[in-house]
C-alpha atoms as a PDB file:
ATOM      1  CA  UNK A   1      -7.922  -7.801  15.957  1.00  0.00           C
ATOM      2  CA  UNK A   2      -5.072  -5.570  15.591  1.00  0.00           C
ATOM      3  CA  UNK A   3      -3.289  -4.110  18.556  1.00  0.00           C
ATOM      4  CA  UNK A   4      -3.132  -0.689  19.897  1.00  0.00           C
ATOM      5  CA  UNK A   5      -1.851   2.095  17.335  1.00  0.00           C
ATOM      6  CA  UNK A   6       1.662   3.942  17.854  1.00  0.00           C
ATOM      7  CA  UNK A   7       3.021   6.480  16.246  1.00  0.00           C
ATOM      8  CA  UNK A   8       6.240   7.533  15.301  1.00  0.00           C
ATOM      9  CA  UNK A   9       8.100  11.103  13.737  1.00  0.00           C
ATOM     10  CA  UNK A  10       8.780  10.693  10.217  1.00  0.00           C
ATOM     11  CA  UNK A  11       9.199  13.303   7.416  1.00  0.00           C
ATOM     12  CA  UNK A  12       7.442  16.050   9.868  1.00  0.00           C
ATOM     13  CA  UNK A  13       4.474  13.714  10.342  1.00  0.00           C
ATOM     14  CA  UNK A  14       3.109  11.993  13.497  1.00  0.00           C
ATOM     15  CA  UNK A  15       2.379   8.508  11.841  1.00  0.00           C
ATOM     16  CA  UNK A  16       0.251   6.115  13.412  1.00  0.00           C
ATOM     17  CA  UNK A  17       0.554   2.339  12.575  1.00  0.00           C
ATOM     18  CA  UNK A  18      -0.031  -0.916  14.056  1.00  0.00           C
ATOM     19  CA  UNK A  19       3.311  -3.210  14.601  1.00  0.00           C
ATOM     20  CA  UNK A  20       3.037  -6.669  15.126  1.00  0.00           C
ATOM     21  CA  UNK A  21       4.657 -10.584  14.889  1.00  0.00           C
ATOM     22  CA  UNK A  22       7.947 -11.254  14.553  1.00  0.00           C
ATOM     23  CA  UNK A  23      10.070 -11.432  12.071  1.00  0.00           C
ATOM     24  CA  UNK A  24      11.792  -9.630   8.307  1.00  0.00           C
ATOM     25  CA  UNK A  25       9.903  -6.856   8.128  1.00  0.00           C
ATOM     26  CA  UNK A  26       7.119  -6.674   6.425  1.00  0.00           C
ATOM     27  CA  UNK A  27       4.983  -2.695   5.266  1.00  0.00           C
ATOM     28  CA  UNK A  28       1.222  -2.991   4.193  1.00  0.00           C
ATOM     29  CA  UNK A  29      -0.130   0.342   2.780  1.00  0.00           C
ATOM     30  CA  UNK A  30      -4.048   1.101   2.659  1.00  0.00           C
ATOM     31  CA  UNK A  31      -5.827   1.983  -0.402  1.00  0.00           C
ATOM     32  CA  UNK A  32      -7.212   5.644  -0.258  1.00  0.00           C
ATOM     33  CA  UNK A  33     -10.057   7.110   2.402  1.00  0.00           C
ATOM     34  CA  UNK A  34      -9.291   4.228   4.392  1.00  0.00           C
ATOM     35  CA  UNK A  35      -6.594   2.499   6.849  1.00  0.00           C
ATOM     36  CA  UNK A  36      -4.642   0.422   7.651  1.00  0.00           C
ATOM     37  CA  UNK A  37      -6.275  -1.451  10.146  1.00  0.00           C
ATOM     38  CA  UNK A  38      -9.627  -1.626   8.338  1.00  0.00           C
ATOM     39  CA  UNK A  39      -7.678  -3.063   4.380  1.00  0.00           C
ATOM     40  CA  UNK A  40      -6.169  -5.468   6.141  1.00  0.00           C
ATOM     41  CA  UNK A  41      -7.793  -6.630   8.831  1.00  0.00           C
ATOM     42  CA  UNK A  42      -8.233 -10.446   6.956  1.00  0.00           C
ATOM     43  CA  UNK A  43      -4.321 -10.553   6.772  1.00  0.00           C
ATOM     44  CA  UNK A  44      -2.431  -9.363  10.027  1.00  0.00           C
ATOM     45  CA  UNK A  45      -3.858 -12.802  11.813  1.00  0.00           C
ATOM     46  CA  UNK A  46      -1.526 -15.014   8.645  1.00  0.00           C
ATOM     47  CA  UNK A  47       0.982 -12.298   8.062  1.00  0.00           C
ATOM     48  CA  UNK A  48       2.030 -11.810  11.797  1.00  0.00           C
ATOM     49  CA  UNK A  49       3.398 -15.180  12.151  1.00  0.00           C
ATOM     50  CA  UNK A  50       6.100 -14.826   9.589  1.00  0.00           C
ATOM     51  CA  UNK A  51       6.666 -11.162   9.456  1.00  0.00           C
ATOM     52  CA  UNK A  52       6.623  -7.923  12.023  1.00  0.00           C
ATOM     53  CA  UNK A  53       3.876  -6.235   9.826  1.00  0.00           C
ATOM     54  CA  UNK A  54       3.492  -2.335  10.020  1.00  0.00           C
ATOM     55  CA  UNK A  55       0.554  -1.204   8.948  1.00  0.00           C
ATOM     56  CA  UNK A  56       0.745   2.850   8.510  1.00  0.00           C
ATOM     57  CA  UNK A  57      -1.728   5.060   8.159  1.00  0.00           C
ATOM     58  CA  UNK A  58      -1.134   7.699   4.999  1.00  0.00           C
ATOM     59  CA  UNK A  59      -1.195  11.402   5.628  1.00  0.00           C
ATOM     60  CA  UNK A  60      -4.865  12.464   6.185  1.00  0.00           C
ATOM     61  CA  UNK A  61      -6.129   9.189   7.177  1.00  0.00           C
ATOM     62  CA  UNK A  62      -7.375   7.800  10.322  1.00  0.00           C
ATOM     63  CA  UNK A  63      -4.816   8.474  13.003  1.00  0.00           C
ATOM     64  CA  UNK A  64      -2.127  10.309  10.925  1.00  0.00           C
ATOM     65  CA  UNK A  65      -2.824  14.104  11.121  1.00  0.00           C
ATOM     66  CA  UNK A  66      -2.310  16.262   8.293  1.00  0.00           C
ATOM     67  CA  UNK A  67      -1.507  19.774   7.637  1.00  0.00           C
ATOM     68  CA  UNK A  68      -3.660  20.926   4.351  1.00  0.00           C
ATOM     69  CA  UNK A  69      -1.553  24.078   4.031  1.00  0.00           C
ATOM     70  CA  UNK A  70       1.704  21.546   3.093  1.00  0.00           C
ATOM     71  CA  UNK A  71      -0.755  19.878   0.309  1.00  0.00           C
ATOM     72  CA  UNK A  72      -1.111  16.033  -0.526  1.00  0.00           C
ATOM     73  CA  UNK A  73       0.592  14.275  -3.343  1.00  0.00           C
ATOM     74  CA  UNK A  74       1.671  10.925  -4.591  1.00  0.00           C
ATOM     75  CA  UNK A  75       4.907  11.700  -4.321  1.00  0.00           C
ATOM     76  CA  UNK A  76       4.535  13.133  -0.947  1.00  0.00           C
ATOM     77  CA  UNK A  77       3.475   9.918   0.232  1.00  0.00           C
ATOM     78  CA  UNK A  78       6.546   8.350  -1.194  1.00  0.00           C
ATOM     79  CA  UNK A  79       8.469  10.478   0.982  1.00  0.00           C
ATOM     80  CA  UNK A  80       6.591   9.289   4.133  1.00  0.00           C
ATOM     81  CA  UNK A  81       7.326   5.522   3.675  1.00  0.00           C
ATOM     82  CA  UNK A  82      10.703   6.345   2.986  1.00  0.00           C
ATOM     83  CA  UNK A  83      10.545   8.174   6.341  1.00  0.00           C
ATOM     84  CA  UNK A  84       8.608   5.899   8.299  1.00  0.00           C
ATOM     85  CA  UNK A  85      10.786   2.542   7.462  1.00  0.00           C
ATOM     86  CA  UNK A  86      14.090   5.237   8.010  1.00  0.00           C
ATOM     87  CA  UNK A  87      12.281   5.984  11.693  1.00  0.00           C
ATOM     88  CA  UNK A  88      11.816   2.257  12.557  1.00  0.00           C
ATOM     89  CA  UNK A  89      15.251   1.688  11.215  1.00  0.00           C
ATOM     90  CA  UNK A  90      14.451  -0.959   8.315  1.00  0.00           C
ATOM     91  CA  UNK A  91      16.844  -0.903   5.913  1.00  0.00           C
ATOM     92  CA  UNK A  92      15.161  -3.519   3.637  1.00  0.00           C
ATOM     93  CA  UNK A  93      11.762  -5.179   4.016  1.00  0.00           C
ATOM     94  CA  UNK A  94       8.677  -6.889   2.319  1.00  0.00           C
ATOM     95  CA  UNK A  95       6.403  -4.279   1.110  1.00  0.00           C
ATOM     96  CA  UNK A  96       2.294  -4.887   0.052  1.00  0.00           C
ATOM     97  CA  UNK A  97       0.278  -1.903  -1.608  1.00  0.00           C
ATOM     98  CA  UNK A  98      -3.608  -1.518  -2.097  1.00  0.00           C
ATOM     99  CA  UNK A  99      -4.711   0.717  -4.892  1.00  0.00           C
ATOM    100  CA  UNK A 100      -3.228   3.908  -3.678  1.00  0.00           C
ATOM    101  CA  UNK A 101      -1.028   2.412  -1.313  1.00  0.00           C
ATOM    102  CA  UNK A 102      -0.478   0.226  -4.433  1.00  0.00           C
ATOM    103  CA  UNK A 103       0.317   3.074  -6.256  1.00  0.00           C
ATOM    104  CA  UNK A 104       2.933   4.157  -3.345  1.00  0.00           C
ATOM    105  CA  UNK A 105       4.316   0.980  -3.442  1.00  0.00           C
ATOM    106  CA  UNK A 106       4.859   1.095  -6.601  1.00  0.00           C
ATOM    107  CA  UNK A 107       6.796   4.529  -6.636  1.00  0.00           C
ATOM    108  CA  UNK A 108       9.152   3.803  -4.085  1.00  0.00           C
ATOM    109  CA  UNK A 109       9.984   0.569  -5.844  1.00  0.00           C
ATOM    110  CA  UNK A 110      11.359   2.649  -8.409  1.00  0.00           C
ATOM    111  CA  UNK A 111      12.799   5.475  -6.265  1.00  0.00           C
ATOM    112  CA  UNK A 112      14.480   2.730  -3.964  1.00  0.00           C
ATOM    113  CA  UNK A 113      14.479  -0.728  -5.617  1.00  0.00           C
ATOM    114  CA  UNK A 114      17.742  -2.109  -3.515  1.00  0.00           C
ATOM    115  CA  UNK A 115      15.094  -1.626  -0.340  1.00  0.00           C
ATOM    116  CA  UNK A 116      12.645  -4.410  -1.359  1.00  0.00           C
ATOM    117  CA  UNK A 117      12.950  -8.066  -0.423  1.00  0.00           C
ATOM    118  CA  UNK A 118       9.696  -8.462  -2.129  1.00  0.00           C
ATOM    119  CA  UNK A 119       6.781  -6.738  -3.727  1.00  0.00           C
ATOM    120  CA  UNK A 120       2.899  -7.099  -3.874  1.00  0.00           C
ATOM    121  CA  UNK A 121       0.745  -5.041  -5.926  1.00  0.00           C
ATOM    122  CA  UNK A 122      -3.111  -5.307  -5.628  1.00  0.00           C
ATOM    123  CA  UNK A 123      -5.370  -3.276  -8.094  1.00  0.00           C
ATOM    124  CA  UNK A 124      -2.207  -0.749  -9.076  1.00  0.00           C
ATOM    125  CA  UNK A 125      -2.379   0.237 -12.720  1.00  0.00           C
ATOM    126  CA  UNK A 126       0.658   2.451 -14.245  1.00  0.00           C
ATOM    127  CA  UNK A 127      -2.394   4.173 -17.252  1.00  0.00           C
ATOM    128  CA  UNK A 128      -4.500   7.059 -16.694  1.00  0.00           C
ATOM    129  CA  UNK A 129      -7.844   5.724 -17.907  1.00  0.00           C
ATOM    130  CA  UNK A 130     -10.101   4.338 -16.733  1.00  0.00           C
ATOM    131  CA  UNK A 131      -8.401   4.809 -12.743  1.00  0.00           C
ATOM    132  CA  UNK A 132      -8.888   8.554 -13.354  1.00  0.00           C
ATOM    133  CA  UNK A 133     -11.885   9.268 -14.380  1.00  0.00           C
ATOM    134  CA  UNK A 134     -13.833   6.661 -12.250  1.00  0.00           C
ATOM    135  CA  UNK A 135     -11.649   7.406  -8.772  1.00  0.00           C
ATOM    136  CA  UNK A 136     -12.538  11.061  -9.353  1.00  0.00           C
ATOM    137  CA  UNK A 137     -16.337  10.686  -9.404  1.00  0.00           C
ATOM    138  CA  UNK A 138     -16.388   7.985  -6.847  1.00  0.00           C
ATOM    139  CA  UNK A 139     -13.759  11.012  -4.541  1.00  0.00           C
ATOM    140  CA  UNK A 140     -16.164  13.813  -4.803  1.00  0.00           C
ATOM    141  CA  UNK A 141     -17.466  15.042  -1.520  1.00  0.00           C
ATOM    142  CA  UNK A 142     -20.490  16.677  -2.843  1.00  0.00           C
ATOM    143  CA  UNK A 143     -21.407  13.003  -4.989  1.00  0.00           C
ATOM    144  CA  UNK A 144     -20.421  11.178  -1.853  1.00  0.00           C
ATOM    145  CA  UNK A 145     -22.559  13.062   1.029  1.00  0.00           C
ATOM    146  CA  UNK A 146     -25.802  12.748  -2.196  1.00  0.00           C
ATOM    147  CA  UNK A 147     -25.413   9.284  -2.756  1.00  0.00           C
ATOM    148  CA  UNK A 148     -23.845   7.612  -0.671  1.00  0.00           C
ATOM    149  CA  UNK A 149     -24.583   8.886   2.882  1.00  0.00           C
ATOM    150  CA  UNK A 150     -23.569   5.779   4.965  1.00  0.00           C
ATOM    151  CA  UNK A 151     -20.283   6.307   2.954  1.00  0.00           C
ATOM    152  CA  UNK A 152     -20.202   9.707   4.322  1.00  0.00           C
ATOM    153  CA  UNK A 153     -21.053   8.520   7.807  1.00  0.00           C
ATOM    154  CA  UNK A 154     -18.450   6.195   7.822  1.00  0.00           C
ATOM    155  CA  UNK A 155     -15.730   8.413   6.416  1.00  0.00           C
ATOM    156  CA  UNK A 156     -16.593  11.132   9.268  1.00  0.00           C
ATOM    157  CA  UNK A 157     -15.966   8.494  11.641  1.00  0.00           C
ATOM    158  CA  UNK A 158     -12.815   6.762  10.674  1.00  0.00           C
ATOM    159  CA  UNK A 159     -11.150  10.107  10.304  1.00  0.00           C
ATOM    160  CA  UNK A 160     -12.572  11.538  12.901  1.00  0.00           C
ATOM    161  CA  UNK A 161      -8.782  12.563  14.732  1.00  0.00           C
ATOM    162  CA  UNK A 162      -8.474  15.177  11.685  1.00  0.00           C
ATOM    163  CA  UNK A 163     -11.346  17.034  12.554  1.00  0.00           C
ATOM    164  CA  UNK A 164     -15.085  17.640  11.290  1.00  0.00           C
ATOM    165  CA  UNK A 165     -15.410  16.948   7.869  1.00  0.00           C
ATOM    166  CA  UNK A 166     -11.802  16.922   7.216  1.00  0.00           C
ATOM    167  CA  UNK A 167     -12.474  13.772   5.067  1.00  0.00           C
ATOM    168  CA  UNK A 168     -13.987  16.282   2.507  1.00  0.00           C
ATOM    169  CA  UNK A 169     -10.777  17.940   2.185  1.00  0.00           C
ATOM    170  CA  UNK A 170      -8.959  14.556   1.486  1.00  0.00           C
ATOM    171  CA  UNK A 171     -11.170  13.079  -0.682  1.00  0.00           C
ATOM    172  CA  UNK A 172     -11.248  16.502  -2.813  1.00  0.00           C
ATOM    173  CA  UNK A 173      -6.995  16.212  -2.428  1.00  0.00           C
ATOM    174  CA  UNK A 174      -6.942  12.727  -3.225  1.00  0.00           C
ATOM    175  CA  UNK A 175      -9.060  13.071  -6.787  1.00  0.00           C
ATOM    176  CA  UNK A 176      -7.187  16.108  -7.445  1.00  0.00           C
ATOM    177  CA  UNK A 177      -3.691  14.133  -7.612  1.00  0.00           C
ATOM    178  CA  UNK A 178      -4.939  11.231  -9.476  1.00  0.00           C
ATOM    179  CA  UNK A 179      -5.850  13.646 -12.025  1.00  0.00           C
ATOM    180  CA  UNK A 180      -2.383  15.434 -11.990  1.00  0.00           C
ATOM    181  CA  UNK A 181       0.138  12.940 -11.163  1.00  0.00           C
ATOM    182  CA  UNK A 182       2.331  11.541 -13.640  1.00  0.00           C
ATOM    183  CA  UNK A 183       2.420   8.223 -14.627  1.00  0.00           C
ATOM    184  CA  UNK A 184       5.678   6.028 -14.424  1.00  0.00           C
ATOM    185  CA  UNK A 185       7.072   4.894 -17.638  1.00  0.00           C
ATOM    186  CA  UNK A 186       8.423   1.697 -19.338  1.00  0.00           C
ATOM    187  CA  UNK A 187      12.180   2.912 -18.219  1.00  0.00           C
ATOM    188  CA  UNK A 188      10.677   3.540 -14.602  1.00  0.00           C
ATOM    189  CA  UNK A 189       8.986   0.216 -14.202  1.00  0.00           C
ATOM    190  CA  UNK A 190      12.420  -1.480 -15.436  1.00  0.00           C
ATOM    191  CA  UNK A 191      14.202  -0.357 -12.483  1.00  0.00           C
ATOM    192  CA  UNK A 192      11.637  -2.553 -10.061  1.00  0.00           C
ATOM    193  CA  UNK A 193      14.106  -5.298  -9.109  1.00  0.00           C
ATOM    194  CA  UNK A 194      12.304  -7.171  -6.468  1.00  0.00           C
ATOM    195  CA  UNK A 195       9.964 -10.415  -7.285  1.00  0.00           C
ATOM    196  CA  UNK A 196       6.094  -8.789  -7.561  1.00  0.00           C
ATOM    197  CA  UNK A 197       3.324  -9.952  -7.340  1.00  0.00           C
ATOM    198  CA  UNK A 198       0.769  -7.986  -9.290  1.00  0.00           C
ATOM    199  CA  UNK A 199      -2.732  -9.043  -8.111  1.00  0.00           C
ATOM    200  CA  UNK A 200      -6.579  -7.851  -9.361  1.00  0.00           C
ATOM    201  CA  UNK A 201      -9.611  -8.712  -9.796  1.00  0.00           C
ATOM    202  CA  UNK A 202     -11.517  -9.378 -12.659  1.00  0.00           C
ATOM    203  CA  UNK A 203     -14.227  -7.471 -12.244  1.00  0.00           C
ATOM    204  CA  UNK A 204     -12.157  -4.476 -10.885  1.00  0.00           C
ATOM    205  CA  UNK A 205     -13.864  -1.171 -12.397  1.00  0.00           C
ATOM    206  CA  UNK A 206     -10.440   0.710 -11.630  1.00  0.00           C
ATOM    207  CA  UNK A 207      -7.819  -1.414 -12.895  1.00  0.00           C
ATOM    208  CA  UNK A 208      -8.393  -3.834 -16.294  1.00  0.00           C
ATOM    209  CA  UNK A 209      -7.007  -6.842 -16.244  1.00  0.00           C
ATOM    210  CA  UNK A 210      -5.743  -6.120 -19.526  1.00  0.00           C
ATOM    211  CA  UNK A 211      -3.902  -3.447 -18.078  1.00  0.00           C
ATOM    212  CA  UNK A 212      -2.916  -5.934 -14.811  1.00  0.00           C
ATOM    213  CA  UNK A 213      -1.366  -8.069 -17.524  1.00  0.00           C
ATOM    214  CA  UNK A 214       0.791  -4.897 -19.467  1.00  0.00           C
ATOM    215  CA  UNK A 215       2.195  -3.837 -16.117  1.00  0.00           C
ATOM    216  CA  UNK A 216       3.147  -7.477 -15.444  1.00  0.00           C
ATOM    217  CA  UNK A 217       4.887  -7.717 -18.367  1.00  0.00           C
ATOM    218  CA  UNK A 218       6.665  -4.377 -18.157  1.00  0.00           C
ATOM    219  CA  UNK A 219       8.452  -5.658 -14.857  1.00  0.00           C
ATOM    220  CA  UNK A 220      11.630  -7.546 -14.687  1.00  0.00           C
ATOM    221  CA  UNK A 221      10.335  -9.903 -12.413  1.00  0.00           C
ATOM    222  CA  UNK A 222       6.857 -10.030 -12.057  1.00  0.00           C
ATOM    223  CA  UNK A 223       3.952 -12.757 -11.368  1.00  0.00           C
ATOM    224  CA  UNK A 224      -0.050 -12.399 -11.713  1.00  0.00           C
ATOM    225  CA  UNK A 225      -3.215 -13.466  -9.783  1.00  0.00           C
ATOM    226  CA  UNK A 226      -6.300 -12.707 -11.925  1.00  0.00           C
ATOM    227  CA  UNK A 227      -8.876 -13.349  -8.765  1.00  0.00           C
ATOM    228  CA  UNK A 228     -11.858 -14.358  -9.998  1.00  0.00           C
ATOM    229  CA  UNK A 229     -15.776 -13.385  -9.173  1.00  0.00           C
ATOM    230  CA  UNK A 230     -13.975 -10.149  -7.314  1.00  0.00           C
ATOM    231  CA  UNK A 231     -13.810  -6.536  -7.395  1.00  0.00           C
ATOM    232  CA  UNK A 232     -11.013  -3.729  -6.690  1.00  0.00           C
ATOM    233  CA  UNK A 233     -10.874  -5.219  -3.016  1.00  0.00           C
ATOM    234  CA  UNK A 234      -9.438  -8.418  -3.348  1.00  0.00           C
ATOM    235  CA  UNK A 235      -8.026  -8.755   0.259  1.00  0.00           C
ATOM    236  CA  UNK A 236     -10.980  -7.860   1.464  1.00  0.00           C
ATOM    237  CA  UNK A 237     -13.481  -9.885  -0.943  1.00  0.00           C
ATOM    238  CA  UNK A 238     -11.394 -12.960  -0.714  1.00  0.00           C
ATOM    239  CA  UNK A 239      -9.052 -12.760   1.820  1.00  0.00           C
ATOM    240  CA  UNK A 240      -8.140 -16.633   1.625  1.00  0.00           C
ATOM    241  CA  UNK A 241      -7.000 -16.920  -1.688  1.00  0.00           C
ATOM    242  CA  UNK A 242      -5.630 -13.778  -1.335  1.00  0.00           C
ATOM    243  CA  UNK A 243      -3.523 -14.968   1.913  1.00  0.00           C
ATOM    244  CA  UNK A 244      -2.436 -18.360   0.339  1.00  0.00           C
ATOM    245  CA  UNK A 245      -1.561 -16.830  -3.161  1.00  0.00           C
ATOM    246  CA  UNK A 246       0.970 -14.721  -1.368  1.00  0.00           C
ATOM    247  CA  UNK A 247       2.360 -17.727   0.666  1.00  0.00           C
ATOM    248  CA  UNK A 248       3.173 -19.278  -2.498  1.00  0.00           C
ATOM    249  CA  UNK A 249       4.658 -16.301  -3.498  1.00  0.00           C
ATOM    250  CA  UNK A 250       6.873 -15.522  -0.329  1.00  0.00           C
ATOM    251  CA  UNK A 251       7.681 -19.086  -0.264  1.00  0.00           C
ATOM    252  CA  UNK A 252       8.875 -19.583  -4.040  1.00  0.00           C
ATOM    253  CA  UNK A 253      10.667 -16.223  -3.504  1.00  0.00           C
ATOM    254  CA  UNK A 254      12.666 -16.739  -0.351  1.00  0.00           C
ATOM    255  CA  UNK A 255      16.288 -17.225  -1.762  1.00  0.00           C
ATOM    256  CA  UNK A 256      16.087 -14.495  -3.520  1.00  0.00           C
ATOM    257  CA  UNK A 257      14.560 -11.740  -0.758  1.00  0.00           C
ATOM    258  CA  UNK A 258      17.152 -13.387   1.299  1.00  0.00           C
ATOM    259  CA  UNK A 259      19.930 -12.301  -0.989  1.00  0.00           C
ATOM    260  CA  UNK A 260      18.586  -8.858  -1.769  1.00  0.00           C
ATOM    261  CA  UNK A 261      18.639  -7.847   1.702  1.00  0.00           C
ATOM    262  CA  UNK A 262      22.233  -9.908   2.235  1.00  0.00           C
ATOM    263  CA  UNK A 263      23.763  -7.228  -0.916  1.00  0.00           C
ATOM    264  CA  UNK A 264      22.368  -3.906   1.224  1.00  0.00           C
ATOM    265  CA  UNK A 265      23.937  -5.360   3.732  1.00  0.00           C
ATOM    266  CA  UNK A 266      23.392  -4.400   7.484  1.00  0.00           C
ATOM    267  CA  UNK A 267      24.775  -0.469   7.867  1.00  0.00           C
ATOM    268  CA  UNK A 268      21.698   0.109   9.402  1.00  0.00           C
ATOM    269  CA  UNK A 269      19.979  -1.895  12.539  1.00  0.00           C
ATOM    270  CA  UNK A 270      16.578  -3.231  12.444  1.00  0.00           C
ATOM    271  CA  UNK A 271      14.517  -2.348  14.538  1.00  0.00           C
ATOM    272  CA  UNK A 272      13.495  -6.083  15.810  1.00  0.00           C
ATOM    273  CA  UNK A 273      15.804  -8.974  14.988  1.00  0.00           C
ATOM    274  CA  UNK A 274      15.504 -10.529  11.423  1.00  0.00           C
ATOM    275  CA  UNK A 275      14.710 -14.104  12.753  1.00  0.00           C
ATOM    276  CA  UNK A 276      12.927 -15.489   9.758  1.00  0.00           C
ATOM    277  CA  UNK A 277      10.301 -17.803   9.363  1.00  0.00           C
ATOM    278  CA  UNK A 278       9.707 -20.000   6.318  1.00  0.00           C
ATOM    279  CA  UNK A 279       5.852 -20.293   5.126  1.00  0.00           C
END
């Protein structure tokens, strides 16, 4: 179980995460409506004994407040993780993205590829269709409270810190932005540096692994894990393969994170010492 929640200031926010193990540092984003805690609960017990894994929580989710009247966007939460690893003081590190997270993850590899030692993508996809159309049904409050009351139950209770039914409003935000956010070209995914790992699941209804395979192929140096007999979740659905797929891929990789982080050198402190562990 993870360990008490902090918070820290970043980019105007009050972000609450959960910091633990020793280690390079390592940043896990959620996928969307949920937290960090709760995506990857199966993986802070493995992770934590190589890494000092952050888990945030994105604007408008569990513990991180959110002011509606600045708005929500992809790119906003871009902005966050740059803040957040700036506040902790990590001037490169490991970073793993979920679906939305994914989706972050992805971003910022562009924005800031000289950052990442290493990246993980799980259910990401870089085309509109089907992600779109499916995320925004599945986001609407109205379809959600209908059909899916537990859903609804569970939502008001995980985000309970932002108010009554503030979920609504982040749901309704959240569907809103997949619809209007751009997508990142050919040119943009070329500027992704760091090893990836692009996982999903073959029975994913957001991502196909048609289009898994395209984005793997788009990146300069990029791996993929079709899981098998899973859905969108794959940490969640099969957390073991998950965990020893990215082992394999954090072991076969080492040299080269090493080196990244060697070339941005160390202007900037960490905010625990590196002392790395080998899988």
């Amino acid at each position: 179980m993870a360990g008490p929640p902090r918070t820290v200031e970043a980019n105007g926010l009050a972000i609450a995460y959960v910091a633990e193990g020793a280690g390079t540092p390592l940043i896990m984003l959620h996928g969307a409506t949920s937290s960090g805690r709760e995506d990857w609960a199966a993986q802070l017990p493995a992770f934590r004994r190589h890494f000092r894994v952050h888990l945030p929580d994105a604007r408008g989710h569990a513990g991180t407040a959110w002011d509606v009247a600045r708005g929500w966007s992809a790119e906003m939460l871009v902005d966050d993780l740059a803040a957040f690893a700036d506040a902790l003081a990590l001037a490169t590190f490991h970073l793993v993205g979920f679906s939305m997270g994914g989706g972050t993850a992805l971003r910022f590899a562009i924005r800031s590829p000289e950052r990442l030692r290493t990246l993980v993508l799980v259910g990401v996809d870089v085309l509109a269709e089907p992600r779109t159309s499916v995320s925004r049904r599945l986001l609407d409050p109205e379809r959600i409270e209908r059909d899916d009351p537990a859903w609804a139950a569970a939502l008001e209770r995980r985000h309970a810190a932002q108010g009554p039914g503030a979920w609504r409003r982040l749901a309704a935000a959240i569907g809103r932005d997949i619809a209007e956010a751009s997508v990142p070209t050919p040119r943009d995914l070329r500027r992704i540096t760091a090893p990836t790992l692009v996982v999903v699941g073959d029975r994913d209804p957001f991502v196909p692994v048609s289009h898994a395979e395209a984005l793997c192929r788009q990146l300069p140096d990029a791996r993929l894990l079709v899981v098998p007999d899973c859905d969108h979740r794959v940490q969640v659905v099969r957390p073991g393969l998950f965990n020893e797929a990215c082992a394999g891929f954090y072991r076969s990789t080492e040299g080269a994170a090493r080196a990244r982080a060697a070339r941005v050198g160390r202007s900037r402190p960490t905010a625990h010492p590196p002392g790395e562990r080998r899988w």
